[in-house]
Protein backbone atom coordinates (compact mmCIF):
# COMPACT_ATOMS: atom_id res chain seq x y z
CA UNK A 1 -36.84 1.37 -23.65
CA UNK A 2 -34.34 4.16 -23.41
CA UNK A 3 -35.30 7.37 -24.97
CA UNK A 4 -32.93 7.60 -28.30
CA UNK A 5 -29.80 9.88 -27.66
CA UNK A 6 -30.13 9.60 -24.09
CA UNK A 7 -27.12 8.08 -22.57
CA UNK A 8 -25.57 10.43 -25.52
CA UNK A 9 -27.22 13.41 -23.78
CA UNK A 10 -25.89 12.78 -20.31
CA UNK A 11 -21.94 12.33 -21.67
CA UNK A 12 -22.31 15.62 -23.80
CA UNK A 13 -22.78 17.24 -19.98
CA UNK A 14 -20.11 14.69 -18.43
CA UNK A 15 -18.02 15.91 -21.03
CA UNK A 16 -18.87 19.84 -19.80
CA UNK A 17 -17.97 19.00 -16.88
CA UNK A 18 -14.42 17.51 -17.23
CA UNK A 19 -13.87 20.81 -18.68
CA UNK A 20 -14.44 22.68 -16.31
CA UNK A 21 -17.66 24.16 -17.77
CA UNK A 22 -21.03 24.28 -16.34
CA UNK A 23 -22.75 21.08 -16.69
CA UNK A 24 -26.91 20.65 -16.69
CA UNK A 25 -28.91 17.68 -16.36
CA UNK A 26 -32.26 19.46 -16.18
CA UNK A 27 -34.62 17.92 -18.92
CA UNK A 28 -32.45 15.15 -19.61
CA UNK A 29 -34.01 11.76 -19.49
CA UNK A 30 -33.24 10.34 -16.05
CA UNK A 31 -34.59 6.63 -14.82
CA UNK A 32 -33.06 3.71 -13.02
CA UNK A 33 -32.00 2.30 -15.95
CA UNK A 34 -30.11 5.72 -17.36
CA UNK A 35 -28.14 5.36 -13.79
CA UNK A 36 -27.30 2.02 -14.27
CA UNK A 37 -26.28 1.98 -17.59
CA UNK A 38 -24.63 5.62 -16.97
CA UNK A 39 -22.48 3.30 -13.87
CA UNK A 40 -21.86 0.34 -15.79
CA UNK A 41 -20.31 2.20 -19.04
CA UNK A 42 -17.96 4.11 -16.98
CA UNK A 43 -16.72 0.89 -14.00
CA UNK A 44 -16.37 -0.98 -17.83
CA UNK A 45 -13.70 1.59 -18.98
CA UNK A 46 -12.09 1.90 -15.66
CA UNK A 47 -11.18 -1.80 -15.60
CA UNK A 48 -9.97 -1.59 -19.18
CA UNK A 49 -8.04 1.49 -18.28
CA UNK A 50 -6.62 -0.55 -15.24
CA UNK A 51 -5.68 -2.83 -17.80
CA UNK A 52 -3.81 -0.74 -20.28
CA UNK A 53 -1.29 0.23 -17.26
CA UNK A 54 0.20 -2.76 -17.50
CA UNK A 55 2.60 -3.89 -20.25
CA UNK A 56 2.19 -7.54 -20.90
CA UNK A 57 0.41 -10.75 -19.71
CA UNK A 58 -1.85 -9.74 -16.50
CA UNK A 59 -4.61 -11.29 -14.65
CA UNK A 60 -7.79 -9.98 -13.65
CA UNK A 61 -8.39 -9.69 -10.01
CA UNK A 62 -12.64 -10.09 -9.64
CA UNK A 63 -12.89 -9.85 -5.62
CA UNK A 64 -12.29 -6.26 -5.98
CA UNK A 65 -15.55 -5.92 -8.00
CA UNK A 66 -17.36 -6.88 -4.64
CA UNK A 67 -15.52 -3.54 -2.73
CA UNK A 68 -14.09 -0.67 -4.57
CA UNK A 69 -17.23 0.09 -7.09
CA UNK A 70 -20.10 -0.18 -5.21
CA UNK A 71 -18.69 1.58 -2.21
CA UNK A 72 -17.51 4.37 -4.51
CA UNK A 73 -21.11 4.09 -5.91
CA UNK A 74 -22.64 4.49 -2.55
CA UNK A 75 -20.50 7.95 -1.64
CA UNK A 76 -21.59 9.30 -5.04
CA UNK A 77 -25.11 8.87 -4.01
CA UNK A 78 -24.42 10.56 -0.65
CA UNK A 79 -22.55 13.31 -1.92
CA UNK A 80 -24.94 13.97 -4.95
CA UNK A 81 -27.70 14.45 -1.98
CA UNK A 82 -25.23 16.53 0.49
CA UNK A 83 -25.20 18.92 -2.46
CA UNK A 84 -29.03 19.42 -3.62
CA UNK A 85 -30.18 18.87 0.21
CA UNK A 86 -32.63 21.71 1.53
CA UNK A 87 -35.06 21.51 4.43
CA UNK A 88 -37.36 23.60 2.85
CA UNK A 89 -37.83 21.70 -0.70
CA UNK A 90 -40.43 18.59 -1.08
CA UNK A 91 -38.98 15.64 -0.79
CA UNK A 92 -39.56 14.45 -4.32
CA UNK A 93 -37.93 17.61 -5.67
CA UNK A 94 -34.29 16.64 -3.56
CA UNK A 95 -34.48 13.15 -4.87
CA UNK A 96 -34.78 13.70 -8.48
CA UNK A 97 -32.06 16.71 -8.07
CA UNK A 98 -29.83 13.93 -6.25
CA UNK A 99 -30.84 11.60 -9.11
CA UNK A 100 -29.72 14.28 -11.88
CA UNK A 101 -26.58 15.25 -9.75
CA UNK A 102 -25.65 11.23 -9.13
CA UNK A 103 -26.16 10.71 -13.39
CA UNK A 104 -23.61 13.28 -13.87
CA UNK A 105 -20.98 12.07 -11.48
CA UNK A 106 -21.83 8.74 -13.71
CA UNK A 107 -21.28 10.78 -17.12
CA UNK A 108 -18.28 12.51 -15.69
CA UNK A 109 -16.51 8.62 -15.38
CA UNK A 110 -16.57 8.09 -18.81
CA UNK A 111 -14.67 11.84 -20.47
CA UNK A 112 -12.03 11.17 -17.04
CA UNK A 113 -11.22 7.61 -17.91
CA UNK A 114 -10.52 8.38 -21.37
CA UNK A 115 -8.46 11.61 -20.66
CA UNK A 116 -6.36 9.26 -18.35
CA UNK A 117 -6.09 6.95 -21.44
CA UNK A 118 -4.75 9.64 -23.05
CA UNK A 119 -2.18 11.08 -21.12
CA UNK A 120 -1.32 8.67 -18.51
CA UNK A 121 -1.05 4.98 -20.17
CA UNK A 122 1.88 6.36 -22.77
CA UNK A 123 3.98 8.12 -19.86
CA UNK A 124 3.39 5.14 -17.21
CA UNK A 125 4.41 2.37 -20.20
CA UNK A 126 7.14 4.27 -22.21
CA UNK A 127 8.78 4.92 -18.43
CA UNK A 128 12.12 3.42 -17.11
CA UNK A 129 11.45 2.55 -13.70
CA UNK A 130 15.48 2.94 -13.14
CA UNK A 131 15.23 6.59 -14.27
CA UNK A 132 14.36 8.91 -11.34
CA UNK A 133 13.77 11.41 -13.51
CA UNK A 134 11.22 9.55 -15.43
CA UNK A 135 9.59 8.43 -12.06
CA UNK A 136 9.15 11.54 -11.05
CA UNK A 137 7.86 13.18 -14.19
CA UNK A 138 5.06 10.71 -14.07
CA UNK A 139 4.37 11.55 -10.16
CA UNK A 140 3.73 14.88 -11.11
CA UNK A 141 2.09 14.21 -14.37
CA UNK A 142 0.34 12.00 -12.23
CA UNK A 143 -0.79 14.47 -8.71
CA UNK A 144 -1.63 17.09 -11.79
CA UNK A 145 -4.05 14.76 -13.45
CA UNK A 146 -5.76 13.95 -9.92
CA UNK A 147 -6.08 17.22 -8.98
CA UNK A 148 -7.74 17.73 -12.60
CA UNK A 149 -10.14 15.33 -11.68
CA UNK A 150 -11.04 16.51 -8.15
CA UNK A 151 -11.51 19.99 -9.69
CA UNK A 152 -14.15 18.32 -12.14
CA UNK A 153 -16.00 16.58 -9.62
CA UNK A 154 -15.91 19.44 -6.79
CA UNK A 155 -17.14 22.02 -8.94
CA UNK A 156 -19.85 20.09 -10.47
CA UNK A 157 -20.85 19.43 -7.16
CA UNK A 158 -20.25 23.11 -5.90
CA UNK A 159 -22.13 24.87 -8.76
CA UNK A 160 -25.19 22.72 -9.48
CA UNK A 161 -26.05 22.41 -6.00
CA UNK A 162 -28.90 23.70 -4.29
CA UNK A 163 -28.06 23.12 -0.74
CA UNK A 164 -26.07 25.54 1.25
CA UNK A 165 -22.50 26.04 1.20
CA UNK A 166 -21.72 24.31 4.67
CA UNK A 167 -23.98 20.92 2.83
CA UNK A 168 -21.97 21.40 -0.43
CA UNK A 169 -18.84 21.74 0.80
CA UNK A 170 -19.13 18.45 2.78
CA UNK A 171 -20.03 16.81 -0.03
CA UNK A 172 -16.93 17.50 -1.94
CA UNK A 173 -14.62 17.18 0.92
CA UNK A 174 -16.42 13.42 1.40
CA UNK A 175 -16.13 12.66 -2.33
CA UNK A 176 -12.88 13.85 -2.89
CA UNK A 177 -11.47 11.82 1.25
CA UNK A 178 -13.49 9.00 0.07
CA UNK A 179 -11.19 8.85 -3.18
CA UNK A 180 -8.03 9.33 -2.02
CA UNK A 181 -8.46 6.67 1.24
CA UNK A 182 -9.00 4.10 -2.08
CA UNK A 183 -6.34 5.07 -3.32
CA UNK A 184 -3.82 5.62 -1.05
CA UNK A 185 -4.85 2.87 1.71
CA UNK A 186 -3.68 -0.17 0.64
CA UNK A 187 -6.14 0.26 -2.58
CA UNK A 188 -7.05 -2.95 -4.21
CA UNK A 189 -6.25 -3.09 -7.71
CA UNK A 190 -8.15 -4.79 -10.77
CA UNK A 191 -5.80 -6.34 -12.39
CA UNK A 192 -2.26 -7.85 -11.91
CA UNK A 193 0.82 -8.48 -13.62
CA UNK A 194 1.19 -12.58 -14.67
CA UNK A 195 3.50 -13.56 -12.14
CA UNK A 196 6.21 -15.69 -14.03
CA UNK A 197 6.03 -19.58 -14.22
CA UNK A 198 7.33 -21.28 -10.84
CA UNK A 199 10.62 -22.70 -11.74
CA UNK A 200 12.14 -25.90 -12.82
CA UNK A 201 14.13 -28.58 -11.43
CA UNK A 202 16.65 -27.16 -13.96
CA UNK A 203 16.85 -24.10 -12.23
CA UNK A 204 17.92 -25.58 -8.32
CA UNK A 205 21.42 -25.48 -7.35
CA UNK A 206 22.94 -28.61 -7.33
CA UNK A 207 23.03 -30.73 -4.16
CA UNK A 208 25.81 -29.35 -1.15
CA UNK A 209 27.97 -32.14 -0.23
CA UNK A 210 29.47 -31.40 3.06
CA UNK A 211 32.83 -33.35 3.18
CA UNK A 212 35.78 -32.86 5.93
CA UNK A 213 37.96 -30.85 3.63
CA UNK A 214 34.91 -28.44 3.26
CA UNK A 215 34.61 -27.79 7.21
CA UNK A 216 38.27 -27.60 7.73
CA UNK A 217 38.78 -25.27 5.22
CA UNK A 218 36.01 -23.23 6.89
CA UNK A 219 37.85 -22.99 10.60
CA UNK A 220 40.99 -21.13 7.62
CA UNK A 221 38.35 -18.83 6.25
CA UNK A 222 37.07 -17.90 9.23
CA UNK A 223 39.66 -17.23 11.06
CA UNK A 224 41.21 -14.80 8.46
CA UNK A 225 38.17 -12.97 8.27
CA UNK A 226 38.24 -12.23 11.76
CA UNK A 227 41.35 -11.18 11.91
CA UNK A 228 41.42 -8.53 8.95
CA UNK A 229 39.06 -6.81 11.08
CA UNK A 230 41.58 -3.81 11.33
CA UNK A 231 42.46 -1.45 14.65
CA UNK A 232 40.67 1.72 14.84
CA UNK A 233 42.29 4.70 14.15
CA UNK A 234 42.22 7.14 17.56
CA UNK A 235 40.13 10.73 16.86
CA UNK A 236 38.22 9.71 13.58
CA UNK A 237 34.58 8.25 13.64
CA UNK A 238 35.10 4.80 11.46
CA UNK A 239 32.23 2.71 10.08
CA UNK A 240 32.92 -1.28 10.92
CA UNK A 241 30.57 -3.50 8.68
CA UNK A 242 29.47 -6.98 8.77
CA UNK A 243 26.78 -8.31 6.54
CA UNK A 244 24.66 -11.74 7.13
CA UNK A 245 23.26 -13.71 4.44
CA UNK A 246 22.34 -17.35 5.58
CA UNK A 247 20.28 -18.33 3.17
CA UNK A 248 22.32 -20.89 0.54
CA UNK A 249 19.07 -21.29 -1.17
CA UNK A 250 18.36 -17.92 -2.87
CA UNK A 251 21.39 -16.00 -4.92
CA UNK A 252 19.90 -12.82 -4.90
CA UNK A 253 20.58 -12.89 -0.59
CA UNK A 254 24.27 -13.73 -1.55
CA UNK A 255 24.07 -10.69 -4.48
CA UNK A 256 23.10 -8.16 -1.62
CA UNK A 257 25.48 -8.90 0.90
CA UNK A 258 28.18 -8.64 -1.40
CA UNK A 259 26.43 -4.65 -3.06
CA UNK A 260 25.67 -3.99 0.58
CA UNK A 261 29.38 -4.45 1.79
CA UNK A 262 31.00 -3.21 -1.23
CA UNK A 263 29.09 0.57 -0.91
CA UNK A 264 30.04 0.45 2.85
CA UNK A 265 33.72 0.47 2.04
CA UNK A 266 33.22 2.97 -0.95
CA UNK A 267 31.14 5.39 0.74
CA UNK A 268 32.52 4.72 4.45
CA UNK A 269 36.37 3.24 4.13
CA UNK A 270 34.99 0.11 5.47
CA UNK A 271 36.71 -3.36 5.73
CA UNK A 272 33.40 -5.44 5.81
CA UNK A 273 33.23 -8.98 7.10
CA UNK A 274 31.09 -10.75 4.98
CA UNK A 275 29.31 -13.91 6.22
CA UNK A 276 27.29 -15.84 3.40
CA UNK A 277 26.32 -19.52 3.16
CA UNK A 278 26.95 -20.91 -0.36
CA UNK A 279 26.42 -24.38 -2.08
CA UNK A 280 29.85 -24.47 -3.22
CA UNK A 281 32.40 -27.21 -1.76
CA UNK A 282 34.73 -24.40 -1.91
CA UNK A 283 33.89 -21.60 0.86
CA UNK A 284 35.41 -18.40 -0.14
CA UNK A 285 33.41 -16.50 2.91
CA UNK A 286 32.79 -17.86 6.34
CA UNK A 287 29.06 -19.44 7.05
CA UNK A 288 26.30 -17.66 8.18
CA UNK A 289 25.70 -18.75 11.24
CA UNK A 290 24.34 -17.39 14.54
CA UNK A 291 27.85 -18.64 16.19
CA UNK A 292 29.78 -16.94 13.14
CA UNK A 293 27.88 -13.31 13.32
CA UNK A 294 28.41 -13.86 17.36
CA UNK A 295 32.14 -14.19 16.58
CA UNK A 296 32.08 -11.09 14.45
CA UNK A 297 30.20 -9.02 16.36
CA UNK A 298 32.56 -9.86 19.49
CA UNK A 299 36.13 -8.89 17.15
CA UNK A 300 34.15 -5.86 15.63
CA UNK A 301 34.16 -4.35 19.30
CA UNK A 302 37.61 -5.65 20.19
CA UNK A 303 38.73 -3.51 17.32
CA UNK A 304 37.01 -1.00 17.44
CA UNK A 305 36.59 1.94 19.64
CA UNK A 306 32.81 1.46 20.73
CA UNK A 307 32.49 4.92 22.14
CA UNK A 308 33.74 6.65 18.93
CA UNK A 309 32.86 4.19 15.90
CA UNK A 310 29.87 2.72 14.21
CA UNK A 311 29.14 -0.65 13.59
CA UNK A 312 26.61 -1.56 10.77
CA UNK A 313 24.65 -4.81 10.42
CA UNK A 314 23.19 -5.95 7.17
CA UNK A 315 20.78 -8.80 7.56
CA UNK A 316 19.37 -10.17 4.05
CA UNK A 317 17.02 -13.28 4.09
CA UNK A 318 13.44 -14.62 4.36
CA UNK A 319 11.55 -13.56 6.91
CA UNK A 320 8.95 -14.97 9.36
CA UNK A 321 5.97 -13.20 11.30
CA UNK A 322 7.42 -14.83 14.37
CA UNK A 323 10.79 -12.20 13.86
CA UNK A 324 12.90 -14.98 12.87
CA UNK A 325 15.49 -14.70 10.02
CA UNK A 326 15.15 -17.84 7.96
CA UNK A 327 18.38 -19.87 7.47
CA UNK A 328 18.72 -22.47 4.80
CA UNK A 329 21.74 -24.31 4.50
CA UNK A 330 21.15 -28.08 4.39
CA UNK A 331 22.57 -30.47 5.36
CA UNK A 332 23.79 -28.48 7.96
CA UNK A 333 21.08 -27.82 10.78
CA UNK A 334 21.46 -23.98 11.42
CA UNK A 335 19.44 -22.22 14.10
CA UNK A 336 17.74 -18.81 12.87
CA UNK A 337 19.01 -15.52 14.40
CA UNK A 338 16.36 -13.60 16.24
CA UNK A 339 16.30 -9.85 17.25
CA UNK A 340 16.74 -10.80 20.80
CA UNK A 341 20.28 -13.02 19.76
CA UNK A 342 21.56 -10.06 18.28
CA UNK A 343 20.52 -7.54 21.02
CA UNK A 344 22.33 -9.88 22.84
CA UNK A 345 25.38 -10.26 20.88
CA UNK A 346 25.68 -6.02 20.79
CA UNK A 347 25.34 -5.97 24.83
CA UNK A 348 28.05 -8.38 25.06
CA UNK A 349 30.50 -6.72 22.68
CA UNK A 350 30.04 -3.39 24.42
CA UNK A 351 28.98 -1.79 20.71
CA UNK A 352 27.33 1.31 21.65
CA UNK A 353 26.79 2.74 18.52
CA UNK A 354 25.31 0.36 15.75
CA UNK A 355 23.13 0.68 12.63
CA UNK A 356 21.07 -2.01 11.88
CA UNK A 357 19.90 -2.89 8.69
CA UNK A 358 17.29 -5.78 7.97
CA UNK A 359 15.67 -7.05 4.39
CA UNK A 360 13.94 -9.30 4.92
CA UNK A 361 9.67 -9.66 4.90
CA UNK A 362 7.97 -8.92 8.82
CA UNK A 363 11.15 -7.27 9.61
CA UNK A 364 9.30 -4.39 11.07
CA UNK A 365 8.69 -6.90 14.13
CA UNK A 366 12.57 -5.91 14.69
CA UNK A 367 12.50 -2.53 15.36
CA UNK A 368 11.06 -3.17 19.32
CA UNK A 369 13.40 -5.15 20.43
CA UNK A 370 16.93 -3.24 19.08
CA UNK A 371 15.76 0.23 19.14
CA UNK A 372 17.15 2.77 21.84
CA UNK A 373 19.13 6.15 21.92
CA UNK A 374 21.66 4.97 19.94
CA UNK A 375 21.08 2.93 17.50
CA UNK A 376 19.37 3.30 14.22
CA UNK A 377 17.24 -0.10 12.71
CA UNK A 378 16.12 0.28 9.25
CA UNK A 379 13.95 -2.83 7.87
CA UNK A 380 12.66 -3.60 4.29
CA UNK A 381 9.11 -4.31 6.06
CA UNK A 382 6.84 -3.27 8.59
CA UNK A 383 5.60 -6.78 11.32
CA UNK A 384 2.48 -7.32 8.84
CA UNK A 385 3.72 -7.27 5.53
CA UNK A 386 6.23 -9.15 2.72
CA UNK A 387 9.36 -7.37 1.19
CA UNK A 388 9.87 -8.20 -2.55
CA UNK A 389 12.31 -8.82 -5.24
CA UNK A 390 13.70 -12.21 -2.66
CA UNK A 391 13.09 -14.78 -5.33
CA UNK A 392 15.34 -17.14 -7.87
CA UNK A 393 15.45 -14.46 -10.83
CA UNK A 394 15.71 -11.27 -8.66
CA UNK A 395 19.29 -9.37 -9.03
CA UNK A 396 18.92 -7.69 -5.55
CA UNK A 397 15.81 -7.27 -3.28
CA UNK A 398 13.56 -3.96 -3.92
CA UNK A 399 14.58 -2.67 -0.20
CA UNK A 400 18.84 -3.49 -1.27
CA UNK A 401 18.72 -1.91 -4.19
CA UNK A 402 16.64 1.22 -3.70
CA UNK A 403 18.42 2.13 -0.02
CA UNK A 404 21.96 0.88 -0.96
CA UNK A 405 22.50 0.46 -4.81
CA UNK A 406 20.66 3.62 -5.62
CA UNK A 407 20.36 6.06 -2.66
CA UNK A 408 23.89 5.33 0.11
CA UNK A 409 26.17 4.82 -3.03
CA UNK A 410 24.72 7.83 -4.49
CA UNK A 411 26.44 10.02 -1.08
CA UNK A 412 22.44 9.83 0.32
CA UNK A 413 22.69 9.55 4.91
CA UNK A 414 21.05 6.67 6.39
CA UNK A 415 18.12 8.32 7.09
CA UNK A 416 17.10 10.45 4.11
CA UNK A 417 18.05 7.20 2.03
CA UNK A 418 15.78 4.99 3.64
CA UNK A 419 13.23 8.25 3.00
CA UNK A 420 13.49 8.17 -0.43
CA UNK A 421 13.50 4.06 -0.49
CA UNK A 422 9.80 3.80 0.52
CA UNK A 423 9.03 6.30 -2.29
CA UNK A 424 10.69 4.68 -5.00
CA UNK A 425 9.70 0.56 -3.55
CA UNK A 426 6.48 1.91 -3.36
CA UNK A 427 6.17 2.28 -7.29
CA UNK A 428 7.88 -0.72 -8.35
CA UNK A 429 6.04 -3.02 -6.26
CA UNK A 430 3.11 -1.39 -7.81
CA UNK A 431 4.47 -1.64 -11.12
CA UNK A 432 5.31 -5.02 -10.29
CA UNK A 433 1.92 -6.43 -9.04
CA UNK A 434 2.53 -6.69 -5.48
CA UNK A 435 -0.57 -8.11 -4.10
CA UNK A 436 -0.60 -8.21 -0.28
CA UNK A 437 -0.17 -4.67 0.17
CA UNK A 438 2.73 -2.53 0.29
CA UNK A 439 5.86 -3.63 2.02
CA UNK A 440 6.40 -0.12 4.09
CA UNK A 441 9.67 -0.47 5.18
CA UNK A 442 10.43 1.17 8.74
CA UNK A 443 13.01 3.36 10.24
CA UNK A 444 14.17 4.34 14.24
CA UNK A 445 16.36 6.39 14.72
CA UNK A 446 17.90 7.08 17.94
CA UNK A 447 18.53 10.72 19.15
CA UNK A 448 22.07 10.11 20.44
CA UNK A 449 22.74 8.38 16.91
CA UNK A 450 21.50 10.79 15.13
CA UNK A 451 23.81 13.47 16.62
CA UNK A 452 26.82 10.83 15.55
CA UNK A 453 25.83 9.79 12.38
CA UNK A 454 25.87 13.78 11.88
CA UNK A 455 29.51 13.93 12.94
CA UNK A 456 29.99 11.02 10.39
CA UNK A 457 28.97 12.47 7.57
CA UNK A 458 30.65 16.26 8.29
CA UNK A 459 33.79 13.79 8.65
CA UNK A 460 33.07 12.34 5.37
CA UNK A 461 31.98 15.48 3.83
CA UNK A 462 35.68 16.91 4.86
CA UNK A 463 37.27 14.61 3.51
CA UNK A 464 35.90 14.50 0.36
């Protein structure tokens, strides 16, 4: 039986210590059981503080009982030794110092958790996730409130410690590392938003019928596209943009290409050739094909003056691990474009200069093949993970809307808007449950096209 008043006891000093104040576990009841119960209270409101972040239906995620807390329960131990350990006491005297500084680390859980309750859950639900603002009133709000809590933990460490200041000081650093790797390094979470129920047969498109009227009409639309691909215009750095979406199966592929070409033209005075497979008989854009994006690569560096101009690429689709773009497009039998095709492609047309742009998950696996001096590749994905926001109901992927919606339409260069991307995908696929681990799009940018995207942007700053 516990002692009456004792678990009481050790949160009046947990409390203490979240305040900054001194906090004192000598003549407190201490046992096995007083740790355990001390460990169990305070994991039991972290999970149902985990759970009050999110706003609706969520499921609860158990395999991360078998990591996170015990491991964090191990460094506690560890640290609460680091900081009573001295040579010269008995060895009976460090443990049950260890055991009263390890009980207050326990104690501390509970006062934290429920200050977090307190001023994080309303900021983090009430926020917009579409107002920067907002975001980044709740980062800070956020960095402040961590900070709060390393301060707790490192000076109850620091001042109730009997072991010298090299010992002590290791022990906060290692609590305080130990923390942050969990929750910065692809940290497991406890629970997840319900993902939404998989869709209907109501939902499909309707079936593609491919008739002869439908593929002559195409040779029509492709051929004018092609050839509004206007001349360049001699002393002036101009932006030539073609975007690829060859995937008839998802809207939200079709949705980018058409944001991702219309913010090229605003922001650069391009005339983008859009190439986009659709299930309607009617094709108002040519297909996205390898051949197709071939054939518009080629007339891109007819037109243009490949020593002087940019061309930008905007690839939107599924992705494989293999590198592969997936292309859907039944009944037709379309072969997927690879980073080595369009290497290839660029070589042939004689484009020097060229941005590349992929969304697309395991598009980091691009970045090898196309990067060099001057080019810049940008992907929504590193060669291990997923992107997100590619399904049925999504109005553009996280990786379109953050770099092109948000940050290029906004007057944001390449390279500082892919910057701020990973910040702001980062959240949202938080906020939005992603489970694999975060997407972590990836940038290369080549020195030589760094010096011209410069010029590009002076130009459009000038002109402005």
């Amino acid at each position: 039986m516990l002692p009456r008043g004792a678990l009481g006891a050790w949160w009046a000093q947990g409390l203490r210590a979240a305040l900054l104040l001194r906090a004192n576990g000598e003549g407190l009841p201490l046992s096995a059981g007083v740790l355990l119960l001390l460990w169990l209270v305070g994991l039991g409101a972290e999970l149902g503080l985990a759970r009050l972040f999110i706003d609706g239906p969520a499921r609860f995620y158990w395999p991360a009982l078998l990591m996170n807390p015990w491991m964090a329960l191990v460094v506690s131990a560890l640290v609460a030794w680091l900081a009573v350990r001295d040579p010269a006491a008995e060895p009976g005297q460090v443990l049950r110092q260890a055991g009263a500084r390890l009980a207050l680390l326990c104690a501390l859980m509970l006062p934290l958790v429920l200050g977090s309750a307190l001023v994080l859950v309303p900021l983090i639900r009430g926020m917009d996730s579409q107002d920067e603002q907002a975001v980044a009133l709740v980062q800070w709000v956020s960095w402040i409130w961590m900070g709060w809590v390393f301060a707790a933990q490192g000076r109850l460490l620091w001042r109730g410690g009997t072991a010298n200041g090299l010992s002590r000081f290791a022990a906060v650093l290692l609590l305080v590392g130990s923390q942050l790797l969990l929750q910065f390094y692809q940290p497991v979470h406890f629970w997840y938003p319900q993902r939404p129920p998989a869709e209907t047969e109501a939902d499909k498109e309707p079936p593609f019928s491919l008739t002869q009227e439908v593929f002559e009409a195409q040779d029509d639309v492709l051929a004018n596209a092609l050839d509004a691909v206007p001349p360049q215009h001699p002393g002036k750095v101009e932006v030539y943009a073609i975007t690829f979406a060859p995937n008839a199966d998802e809207e939200v592929f079709r949705r980018e290409s058409h944001m991702v070409a219309e913010v090229m033209q605003k922001r650069y005075g391009a005339a983008p050739l859009e190439l986009i497979n659709q299930r309607e008989e009617t094709p108002d854009w040519p297909w996205a094909t390898p051949i197709n994006l071939e054939r518009a690569i080629q007339r891109a560096g007819e037109q243009m003056d490949v020593d002087e101009d940019v061309l930008f690429i905007h690839l939107t689709s599924h992705g494989g691990r293999d590198g592969e773009l997936a292309t859907s497009f039944w009944p037709l039998d379309v072969d997927s474009v690879t980073p080595q095709d369009l290497k290839s492609w660029l070589n042939e047309a004689g484009i020097k200069h060229a941005v590349i742009s992929i969304s697309a998950c395991f598009s980091g696996s691009w970045i090898a093949p196309l990067a060099d001096d001057d080019t810049l590749v940008m992907t929504a994905a590193d060669a291990d993970h997923t992107s997100y926001g590619c399904g049925r109901r999504s109005p553009l992927t996280f990786f379109g809307r953050a770099m092109y919606d948000e940050n290029i339409r906004a007057g944001m260069p390449f390279e500082a808007a892919h910057a701020k991307a990973r910040e702001v995908i980062a959240q949202r696929e938080k906020e939005a449950g992603k489970d694999d681990g975060y997407s972590n799009p990836q940038i290369a940018m080549g020195a030589r096209m760094r010096e011209k995207l410069a010029e590009l942007e002076k130009q459009q700053a000038g002109g402005r």
